[in-house]
N, C-alpha and C. Protein backbone atom coordinates (compact mmCIF):
# COMPACT_ATOMS: atom_id res chain seq x y z
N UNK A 1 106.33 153.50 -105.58
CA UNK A 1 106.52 154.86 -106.04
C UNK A 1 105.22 155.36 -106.66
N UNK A 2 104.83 156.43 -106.46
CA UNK A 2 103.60 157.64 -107.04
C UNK A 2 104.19 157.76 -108.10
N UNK A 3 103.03 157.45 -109.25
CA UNK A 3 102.70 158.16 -111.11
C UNK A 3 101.67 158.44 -110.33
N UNK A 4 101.46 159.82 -111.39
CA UNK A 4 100.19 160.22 -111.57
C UNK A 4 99.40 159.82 -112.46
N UNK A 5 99.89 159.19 -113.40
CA UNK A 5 99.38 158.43 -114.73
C UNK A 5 100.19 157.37 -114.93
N UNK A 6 99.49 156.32 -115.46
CA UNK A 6 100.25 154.58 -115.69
C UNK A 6 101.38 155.32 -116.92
N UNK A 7 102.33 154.66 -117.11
CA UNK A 7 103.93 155.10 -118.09
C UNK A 7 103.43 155.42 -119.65
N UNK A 8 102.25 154.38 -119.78
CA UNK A 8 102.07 154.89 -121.38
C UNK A 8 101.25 156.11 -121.80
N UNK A 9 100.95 157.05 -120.65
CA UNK A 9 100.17 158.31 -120.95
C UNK A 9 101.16 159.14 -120.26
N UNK A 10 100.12 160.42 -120.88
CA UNK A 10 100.44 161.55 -120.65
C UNK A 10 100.09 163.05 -120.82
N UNK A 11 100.51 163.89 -120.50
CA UNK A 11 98.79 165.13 -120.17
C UNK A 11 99.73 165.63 -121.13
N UNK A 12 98.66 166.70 -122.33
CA UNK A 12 99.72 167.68 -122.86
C UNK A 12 97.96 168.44 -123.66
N UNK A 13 98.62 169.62 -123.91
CA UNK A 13 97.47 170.29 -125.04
C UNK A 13 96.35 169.92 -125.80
N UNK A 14 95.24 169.48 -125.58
CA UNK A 14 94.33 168.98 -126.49
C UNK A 14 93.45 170.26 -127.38
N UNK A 15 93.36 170.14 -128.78
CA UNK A 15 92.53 171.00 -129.88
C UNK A 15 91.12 170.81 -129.12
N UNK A 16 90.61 169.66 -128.08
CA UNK A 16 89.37 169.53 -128.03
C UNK A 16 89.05 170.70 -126.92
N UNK A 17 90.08 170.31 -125.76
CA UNK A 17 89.33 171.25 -124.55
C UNK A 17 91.18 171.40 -123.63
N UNK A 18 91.63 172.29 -123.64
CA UNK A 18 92.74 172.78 -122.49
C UNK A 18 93.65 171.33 -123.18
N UNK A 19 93.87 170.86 -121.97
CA UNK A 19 94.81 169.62 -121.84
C UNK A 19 93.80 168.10 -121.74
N UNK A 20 94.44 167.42 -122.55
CA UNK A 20 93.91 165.88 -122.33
C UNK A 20 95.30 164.80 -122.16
N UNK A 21 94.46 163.53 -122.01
CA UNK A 21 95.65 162.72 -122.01
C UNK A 21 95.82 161.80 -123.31
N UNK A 22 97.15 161.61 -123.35
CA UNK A 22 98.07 161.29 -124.76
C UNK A 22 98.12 159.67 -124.41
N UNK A 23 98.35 158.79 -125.41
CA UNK A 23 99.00 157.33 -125.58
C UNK A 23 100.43 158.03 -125.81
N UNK A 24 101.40 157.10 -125.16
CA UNK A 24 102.83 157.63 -125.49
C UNK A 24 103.61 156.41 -126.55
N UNK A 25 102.68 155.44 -125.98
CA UNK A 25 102.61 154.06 -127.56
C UNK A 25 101.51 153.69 -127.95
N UNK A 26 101.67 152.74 -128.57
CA UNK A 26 100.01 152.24 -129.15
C UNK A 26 99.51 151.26 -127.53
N UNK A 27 98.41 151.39 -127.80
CA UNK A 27 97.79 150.35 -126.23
C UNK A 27 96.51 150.07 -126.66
N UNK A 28 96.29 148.80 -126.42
CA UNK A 28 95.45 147.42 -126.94
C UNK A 28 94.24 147.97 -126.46
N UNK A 29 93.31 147.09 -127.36
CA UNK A 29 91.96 147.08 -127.05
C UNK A 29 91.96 146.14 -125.64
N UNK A 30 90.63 146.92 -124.63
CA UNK A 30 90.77 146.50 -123.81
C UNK A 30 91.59 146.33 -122.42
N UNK A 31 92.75 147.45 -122.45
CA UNK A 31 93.50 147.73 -121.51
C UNK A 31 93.29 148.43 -120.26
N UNK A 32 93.19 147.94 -118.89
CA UNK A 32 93.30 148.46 -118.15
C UNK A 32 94.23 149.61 -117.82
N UNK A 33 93.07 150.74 -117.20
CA UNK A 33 94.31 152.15 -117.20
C UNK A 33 94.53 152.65 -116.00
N UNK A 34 93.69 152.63 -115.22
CA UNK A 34 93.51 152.89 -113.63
C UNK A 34 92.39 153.62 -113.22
N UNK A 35 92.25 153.96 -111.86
CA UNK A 35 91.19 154.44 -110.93
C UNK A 35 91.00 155.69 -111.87
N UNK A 36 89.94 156.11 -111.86
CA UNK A 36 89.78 157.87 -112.42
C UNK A 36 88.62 158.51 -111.07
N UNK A 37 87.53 157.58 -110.98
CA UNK A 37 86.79 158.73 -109.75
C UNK A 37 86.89 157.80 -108.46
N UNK A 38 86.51 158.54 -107.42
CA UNK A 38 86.12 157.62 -105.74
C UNK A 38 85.19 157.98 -105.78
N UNK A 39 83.82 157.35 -105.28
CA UNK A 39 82.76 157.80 -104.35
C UNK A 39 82.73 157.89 -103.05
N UNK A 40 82.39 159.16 -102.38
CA UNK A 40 82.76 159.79 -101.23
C UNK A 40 81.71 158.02 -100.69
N UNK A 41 82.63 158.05 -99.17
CA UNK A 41 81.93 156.66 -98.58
C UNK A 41 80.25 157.34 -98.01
N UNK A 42 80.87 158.59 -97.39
CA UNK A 42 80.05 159.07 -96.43
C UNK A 42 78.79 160.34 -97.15
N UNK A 43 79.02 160.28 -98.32
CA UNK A 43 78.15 161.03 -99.24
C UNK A 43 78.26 160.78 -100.72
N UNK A 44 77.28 159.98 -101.13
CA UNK A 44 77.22 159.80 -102.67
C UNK A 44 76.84 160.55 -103.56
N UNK A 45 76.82 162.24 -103.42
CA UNK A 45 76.80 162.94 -104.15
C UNK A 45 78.09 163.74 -104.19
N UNK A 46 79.52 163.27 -103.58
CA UNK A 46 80.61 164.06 -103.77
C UNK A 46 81.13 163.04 -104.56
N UNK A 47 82.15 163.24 -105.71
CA UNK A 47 82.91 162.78 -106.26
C UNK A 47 84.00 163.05 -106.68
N UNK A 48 85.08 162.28 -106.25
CA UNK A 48 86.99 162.57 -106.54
C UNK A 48 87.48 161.99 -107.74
N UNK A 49 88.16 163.30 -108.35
CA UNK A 49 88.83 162.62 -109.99
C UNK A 49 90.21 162.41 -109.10
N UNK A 50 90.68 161.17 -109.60
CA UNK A 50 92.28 161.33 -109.87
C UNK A 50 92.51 162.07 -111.18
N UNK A 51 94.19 162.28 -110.96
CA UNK A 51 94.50 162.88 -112.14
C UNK A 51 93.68 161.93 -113.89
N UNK A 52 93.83 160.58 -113.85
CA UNK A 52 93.10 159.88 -115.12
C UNK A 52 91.84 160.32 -115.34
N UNK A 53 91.26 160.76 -114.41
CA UNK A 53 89.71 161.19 -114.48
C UNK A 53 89.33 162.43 -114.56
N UNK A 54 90.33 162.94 -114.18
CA UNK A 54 90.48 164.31 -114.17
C UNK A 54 91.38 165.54 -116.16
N UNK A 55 91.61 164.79 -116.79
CA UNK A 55 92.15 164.77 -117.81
C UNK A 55 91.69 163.99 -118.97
N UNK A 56 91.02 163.64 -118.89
CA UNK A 56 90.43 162.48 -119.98
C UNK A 56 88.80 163.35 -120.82
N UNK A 57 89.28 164.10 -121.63
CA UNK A 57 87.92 165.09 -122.08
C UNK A 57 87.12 164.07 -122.85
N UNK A 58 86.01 164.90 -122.84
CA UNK A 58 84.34 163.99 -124.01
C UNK A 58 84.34 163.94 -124.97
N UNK A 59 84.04 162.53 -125.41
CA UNK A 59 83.44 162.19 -127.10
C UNK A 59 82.18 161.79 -127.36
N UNK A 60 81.64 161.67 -127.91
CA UNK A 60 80.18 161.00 -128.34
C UNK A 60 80.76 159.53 -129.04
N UNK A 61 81.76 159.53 -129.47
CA UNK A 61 82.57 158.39 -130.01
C UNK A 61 83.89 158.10 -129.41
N UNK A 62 84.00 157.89 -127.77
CA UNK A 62 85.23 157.81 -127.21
C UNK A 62 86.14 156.31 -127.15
N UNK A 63 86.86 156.46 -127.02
CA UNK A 63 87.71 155.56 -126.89
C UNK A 63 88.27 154.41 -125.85
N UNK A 64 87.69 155.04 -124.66
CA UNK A 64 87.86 154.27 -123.61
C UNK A 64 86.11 154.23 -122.88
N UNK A 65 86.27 153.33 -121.77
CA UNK A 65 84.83 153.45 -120.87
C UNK A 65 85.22 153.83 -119.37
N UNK A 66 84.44 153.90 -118.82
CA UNK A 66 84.78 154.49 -117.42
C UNK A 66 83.24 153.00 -116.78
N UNK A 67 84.23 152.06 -115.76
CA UNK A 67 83.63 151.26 -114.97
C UNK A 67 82.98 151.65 -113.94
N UNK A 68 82.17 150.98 -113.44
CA UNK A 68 82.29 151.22 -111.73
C UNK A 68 82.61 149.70 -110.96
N UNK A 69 82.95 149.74 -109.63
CA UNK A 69 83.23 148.52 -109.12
C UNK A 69 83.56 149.03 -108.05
N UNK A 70 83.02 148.24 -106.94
CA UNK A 70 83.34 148.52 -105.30
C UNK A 70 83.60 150.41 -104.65
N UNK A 71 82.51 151.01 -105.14
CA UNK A 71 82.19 152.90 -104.88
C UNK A 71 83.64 153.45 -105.35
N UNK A 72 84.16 152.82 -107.11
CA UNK A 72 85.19 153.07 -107.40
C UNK A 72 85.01 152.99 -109.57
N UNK A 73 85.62 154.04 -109.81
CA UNK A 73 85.12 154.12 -110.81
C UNK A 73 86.85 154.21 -111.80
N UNK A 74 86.79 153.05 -112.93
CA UNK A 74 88.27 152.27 -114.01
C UNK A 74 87.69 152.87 -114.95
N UNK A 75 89.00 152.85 -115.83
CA UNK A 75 89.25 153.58 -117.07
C UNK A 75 89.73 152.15 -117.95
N UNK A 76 89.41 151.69 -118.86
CA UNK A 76 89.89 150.45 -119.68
C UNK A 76 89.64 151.25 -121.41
N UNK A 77 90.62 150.90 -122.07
CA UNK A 77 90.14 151.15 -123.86
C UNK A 77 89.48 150.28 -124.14
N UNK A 78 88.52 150.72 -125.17
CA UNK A 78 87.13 149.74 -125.79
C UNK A 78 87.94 149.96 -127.37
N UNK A 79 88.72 150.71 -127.85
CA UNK A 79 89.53 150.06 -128.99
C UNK A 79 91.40 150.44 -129.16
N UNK A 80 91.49 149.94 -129.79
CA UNK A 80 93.28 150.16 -129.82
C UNK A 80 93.20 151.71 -130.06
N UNK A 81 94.29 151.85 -129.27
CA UNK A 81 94.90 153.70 -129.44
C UNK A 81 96.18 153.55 -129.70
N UNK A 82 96.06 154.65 -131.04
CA UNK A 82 97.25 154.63 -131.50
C UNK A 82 98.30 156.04 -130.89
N UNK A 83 99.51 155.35 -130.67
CA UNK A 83 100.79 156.46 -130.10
C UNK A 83 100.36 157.83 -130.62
N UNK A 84 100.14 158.54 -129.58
CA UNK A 84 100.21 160.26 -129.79
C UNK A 84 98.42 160.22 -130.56
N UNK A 85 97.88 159.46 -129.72
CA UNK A 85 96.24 159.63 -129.73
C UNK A 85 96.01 160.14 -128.85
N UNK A 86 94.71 160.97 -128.53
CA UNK A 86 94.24 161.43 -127.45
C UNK A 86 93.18 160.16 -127.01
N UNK A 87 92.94 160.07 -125.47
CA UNK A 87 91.89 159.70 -125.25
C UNK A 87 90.55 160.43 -124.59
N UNK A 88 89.47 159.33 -124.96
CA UNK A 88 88.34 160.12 -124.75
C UNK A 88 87.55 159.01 -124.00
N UNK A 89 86.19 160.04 -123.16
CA UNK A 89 85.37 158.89 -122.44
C UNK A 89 84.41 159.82 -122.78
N UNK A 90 83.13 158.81 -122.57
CA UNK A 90 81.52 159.77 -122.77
C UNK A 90 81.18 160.27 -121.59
N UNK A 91 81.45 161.51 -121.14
CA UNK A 91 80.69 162.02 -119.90
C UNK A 91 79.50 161.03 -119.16
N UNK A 92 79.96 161.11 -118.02
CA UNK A 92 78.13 160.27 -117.58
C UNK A 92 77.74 161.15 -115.92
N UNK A 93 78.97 161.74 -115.61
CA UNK A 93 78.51 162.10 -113.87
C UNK A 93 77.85 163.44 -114.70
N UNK A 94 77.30 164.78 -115.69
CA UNK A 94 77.31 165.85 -116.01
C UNK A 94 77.33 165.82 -117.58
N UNK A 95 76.19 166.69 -118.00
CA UNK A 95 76.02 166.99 -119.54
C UNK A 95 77.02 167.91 -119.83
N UNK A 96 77.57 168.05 -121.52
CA UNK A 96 78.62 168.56 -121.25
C UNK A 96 77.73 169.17 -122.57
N UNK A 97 78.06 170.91 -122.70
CA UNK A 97 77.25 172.00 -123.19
C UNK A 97 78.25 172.41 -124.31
N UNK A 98 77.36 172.07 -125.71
CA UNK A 98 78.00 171.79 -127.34
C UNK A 98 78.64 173.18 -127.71
């Protein structure tokens, strides 16, 4: 069956920017979250958000990291998030304008 997001998130209103994604419990340091970008095979200057990648706004102090591995780019937490936290990643494909 299709989620658009693994069970413990979820998109709703963020104070930072439109909508971000929510912890719906607490989730461990270090947790795998899923795919967020593809790299086009046939052009490495196009790039596809899934919805995780696509929802996940910028921190200078974020909460999760964004991997790469096999022209495929993971979302894992670098510390515990607590229920009804937002998460955050540090921009890296685009500067993001203060």
């Amino acid at each position: 069956m299709y989620h658009a997001l693994p069970k413990e998130l979820h998109v709703k209103d963020s104070e930072i920017a439109g909508q971000g994604i929510f912890a719906k419990v607490t989730i461990p340091t270090g947790t795998f979250l899923g795919l967020s970008h593809v790299i086009d095979h046939y052009d490495d200057e196009i790039v596809y958000r899934t919805p995780l990648g696509g929802f996940l706004n910028h921190s200078n102090d974020p909460n999760c990291i964004k991997y790469y591995e096999d022209e495929k780019y993971f979302i894992k937490t670098i510390r515990e998030i607590k229920s009804g936290e937002e998460l955050f990643l540090k921009y890296t494909f685009y500067s993001v304008e203060s």
